[in-house]
Protein backbone atom coordinates (compact mmCIF):
# COMPACT_ATOMS: atom_id res chain seq x y z
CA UNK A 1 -61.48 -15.37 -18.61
CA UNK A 2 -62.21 -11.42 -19.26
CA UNK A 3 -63.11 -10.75 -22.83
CA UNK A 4 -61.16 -7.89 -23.08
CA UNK A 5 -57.87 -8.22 -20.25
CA UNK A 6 -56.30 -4.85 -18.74
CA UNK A 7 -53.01 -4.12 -19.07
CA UNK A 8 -50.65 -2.34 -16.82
CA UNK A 9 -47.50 -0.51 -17.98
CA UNK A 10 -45.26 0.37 -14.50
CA UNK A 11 -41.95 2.07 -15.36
CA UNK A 12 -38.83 1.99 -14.23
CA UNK A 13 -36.63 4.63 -15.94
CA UNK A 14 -33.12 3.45 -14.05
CA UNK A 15 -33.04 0.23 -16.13
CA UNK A 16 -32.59 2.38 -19.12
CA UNK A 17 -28.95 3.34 -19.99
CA UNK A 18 -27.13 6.32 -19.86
CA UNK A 19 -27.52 9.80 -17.73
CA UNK A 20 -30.47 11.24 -15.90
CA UNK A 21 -31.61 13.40 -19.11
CA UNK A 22 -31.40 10.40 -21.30
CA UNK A 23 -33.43 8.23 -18.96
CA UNK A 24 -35.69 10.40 -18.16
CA UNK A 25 -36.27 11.07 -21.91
CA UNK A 26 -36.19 7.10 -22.92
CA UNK A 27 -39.04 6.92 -19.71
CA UNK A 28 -41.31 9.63 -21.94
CA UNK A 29 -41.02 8.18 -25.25
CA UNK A 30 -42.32 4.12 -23.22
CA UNK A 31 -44.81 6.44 -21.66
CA UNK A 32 -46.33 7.96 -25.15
CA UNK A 33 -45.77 4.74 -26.74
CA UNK A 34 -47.32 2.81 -24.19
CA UNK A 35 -50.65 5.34 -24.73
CA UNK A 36 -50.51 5.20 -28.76
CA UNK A 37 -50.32 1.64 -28.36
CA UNK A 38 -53.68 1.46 -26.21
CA UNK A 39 -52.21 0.18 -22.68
CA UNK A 40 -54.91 0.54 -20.25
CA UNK A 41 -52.44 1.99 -16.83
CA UNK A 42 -49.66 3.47 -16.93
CA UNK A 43 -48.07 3.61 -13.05
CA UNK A 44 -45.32 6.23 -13.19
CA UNK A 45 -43.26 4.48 -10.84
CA UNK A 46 -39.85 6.40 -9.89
CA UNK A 47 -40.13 6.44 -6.13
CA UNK A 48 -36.18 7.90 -6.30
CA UNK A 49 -36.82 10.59 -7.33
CA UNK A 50 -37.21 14.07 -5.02
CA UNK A 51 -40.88 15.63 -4.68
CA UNK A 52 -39.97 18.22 -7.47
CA UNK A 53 -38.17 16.09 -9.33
CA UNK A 54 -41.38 13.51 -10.05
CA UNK A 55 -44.19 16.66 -10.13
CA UNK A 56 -41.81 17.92 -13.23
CA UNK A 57 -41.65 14.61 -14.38
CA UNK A 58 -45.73 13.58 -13.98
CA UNK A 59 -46.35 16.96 -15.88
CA UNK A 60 -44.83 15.88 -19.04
CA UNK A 61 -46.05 12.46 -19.01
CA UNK A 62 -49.59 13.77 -18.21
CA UNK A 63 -48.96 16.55 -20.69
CA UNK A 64 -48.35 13.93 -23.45
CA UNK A 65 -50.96 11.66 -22.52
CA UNK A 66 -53.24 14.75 -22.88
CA UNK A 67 -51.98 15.55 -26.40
CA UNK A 68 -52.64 11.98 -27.77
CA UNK A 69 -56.04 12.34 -26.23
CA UNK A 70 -56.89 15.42 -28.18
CA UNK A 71 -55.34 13.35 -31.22
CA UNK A 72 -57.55 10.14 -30.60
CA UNK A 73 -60.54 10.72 -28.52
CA UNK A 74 -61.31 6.94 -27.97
CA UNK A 75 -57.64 6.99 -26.43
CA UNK A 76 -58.19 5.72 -22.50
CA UNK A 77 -54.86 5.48 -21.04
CA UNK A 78 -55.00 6.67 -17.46
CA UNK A 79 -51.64 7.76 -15.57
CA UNK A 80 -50.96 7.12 -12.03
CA UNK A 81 -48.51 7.91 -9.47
CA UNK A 82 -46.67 5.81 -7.10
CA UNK A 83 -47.77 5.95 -3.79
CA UNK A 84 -47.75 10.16 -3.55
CA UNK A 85 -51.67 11.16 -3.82
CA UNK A 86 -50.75 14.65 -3.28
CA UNK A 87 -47.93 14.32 -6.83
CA UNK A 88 -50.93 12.89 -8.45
CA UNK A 89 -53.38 15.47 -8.24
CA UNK A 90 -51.39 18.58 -7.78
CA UNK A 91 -49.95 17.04 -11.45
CA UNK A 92 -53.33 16.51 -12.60
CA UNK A 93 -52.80 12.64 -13.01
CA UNK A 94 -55.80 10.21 -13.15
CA UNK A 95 -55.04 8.61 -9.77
CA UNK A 96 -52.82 6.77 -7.38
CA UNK A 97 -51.47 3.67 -7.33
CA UNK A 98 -51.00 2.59 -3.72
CA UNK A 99 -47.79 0.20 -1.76
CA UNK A 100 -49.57 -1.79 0.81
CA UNK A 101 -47.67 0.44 3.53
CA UNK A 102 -49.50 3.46 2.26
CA UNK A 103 -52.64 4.92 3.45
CA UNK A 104 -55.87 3.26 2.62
CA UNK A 105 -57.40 3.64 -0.85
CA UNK A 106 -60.47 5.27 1.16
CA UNK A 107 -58.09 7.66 2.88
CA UNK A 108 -56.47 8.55 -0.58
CA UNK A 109 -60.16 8.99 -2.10
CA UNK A 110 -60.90 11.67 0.63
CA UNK A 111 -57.65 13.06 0.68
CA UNK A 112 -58.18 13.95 -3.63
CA UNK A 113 -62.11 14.85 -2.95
CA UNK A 114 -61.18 16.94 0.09
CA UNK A 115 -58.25 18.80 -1.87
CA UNK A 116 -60.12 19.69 -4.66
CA UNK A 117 -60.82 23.77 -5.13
CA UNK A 118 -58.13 24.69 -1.62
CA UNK A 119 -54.98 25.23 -0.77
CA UNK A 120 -51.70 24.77 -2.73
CA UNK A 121 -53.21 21.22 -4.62
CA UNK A 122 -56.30 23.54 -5.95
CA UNK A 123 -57.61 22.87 -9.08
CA UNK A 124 -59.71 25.44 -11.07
CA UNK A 125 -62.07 22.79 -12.24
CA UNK A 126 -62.67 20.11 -9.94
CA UNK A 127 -61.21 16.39 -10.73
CA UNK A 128 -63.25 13.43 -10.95
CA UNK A 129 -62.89 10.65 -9.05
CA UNK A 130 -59.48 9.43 -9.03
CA UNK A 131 -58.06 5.93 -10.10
CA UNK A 132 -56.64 4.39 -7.11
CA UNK A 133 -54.71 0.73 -7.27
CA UNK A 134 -53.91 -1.21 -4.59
CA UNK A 135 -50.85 -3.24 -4.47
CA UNK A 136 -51.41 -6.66 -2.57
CA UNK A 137 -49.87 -9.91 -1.35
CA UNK A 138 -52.51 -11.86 -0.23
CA UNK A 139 -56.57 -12.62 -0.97
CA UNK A 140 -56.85 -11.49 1.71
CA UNK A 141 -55.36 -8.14 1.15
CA UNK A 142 -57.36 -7.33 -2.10
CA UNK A 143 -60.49 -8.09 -0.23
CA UNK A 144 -59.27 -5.04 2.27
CA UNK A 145 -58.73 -3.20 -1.27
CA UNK A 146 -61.81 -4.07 -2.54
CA UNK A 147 -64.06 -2.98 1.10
CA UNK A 148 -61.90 0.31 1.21
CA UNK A 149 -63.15 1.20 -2.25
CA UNK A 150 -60.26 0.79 -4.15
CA UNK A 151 -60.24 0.93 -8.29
CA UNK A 152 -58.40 -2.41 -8.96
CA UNK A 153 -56.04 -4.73 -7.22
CA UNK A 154 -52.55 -5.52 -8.41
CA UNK A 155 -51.32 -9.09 -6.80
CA UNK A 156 -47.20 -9.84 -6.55
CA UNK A 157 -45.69 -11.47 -6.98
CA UNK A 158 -47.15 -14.16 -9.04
CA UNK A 159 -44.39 -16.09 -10.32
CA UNK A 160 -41.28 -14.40 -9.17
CA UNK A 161 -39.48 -11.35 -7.20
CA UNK A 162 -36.30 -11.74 -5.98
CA UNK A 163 -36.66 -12.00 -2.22
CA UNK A 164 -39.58 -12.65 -2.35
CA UNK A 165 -42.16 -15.84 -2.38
CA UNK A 166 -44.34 -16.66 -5.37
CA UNK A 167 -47.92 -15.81 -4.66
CA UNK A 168 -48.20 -18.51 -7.71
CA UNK A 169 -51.40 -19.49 -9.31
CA UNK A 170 -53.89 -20.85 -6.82
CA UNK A 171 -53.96 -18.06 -4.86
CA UNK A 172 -54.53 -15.47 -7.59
CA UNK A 173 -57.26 -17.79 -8.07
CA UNK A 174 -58.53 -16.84 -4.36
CA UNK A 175 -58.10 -13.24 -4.75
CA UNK A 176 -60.24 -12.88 -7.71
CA UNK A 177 -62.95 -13.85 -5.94
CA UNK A 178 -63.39 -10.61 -4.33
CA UNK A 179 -64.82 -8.32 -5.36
CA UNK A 180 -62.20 -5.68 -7.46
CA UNK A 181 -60.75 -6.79 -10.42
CA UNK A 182 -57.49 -8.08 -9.88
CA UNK A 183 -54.17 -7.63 -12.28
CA UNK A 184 -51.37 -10.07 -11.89
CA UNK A 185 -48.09 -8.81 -11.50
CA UNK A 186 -44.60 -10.43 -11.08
CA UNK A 187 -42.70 -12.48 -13.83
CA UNK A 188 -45.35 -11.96 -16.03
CA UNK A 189 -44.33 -12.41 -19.89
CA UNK A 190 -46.56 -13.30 -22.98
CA UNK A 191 -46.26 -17.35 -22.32
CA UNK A 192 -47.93 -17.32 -19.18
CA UNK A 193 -50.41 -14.34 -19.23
CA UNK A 194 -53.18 -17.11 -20.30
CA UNK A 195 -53.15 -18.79 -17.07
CA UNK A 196 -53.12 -15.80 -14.90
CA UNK A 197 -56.71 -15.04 -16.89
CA UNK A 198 -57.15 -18.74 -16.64
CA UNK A 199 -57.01 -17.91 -12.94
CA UNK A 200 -59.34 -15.37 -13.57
CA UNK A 201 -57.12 -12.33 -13.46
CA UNK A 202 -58.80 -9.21 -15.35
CA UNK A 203 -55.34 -8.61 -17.22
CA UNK A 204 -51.64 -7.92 -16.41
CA UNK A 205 -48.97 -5.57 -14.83
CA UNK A 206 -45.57 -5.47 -15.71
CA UNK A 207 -42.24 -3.52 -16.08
CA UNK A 208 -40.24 -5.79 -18.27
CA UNK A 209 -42.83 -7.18 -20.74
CA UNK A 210 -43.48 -3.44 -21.72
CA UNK A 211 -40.30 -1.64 -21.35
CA UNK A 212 -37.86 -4.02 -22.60
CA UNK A 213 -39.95 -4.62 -25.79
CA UNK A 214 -41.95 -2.75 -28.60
CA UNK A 215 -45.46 -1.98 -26.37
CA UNK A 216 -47.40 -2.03 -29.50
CA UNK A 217 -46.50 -5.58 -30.74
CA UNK A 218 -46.45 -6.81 -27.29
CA UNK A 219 -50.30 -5.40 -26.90
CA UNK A 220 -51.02 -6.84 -30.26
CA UNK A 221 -50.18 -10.61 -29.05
CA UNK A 222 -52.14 -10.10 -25.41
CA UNK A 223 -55.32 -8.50 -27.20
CA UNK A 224 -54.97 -11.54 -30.06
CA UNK A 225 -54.23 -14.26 -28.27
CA UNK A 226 -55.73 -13.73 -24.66
């Protein structure tokens, strides 16, 4: 069991009520609270939304996650963007989380390093390397994450999706053999976390665990109790 588990914060701003403005503005304040309250990832997740529509969006929520930074330097919250690399670094974002119908995290890696100082994406001071997960079904998909390089591995669904079949315990198990540490996503709540690390998960994803409840008691209980 990891002495210190990762956590995973992956929005979903149409489960909040109201119009686009007020989700939109609800999906901020999770994202700033989810920072302040020391959640590792962040996946900005609103593949609805139009190309200019989730740049404008990815500015502000890296712009905030930059101003808590200059606030609290030991702050390490990183941002990614669903599946658009391009979103991601034109925005300035720490990286990419990738679907498993994307490209490959070492195609994303060379599309950022390649990008870097041309074109339209140009930067003025180069990026480091970005923060690229993977998202996977199978031990034998992370292993593919892990050989193409990729940051961390999220596995789904664990314990349920509608529609889908439980990857369930034993294989999580499998995956986190390989080797990329490996978050465990899907039906995840604060009564079963301990046996995904049991399983040997390096810590969590989830929408619902976060966004339905106040992120910094909910990170309180995980960094307490697991």
């Amino acid at each position: 069991m990891p002495g210190r588990s990762l956590l995973y914060y992956i929005t979903d701003r149409m489960a909040f009520p109201g119009d686009e403005p007020s989700r939109r503005r609800r999906l901020l304040e999770k994202v700033s609270e989810a920072a302040r309250a020391g959640v590792d990832y962040i996946q900005l997740r609103e593949k609805d939304l139009p190309t200019r529509q989730l740049e404008s969006l990815a500015r502000e929520a890296v712009r905030i996650i930059a101003q808590l930074r200059t606030e609290d330097r030991e702050l390490r919250t990183a941002l990614l963007i669903n599946s658009r690399t391009d979103v991601a670094f034109a925005t300035e974002a720490d990286g990419v989380h990738l679907r498993s119908e994307d490209i490959s995290p070492a195609e994303a890696r060379a599309i950022w390093q390649s990008a870097s100082g041309r074109g339209r994406l140009a930067r003025a001071t180069p990026p480091p390397s970005p923060l690229i997960a993977a998202s996977c079904h199978s031990p034998a998909e992370v292993i593919q994450a892990a050989t193409q390089n990729a940051t961390f591995a999220v596995l789904a669904p664990i314990f349920e999706k509608k529609g889908a079949h439980p990857a369930g315990l034993k294989l999580l198990g499998e995956a986190c053999h390989a080797n990329i540490p490996v978050l465990a996503l899907g039906g995840i709540t604060l009564a079963n976390t301990r046996s995904c690390l049991a399983a040997g998960a390096a810590g969590i994803a989830a929408i619902r665990l976060f966004q339905d409840n106040d992120i910094a008691t909910v990170v309180r209980q995980l960094r307490k109790n697991f």
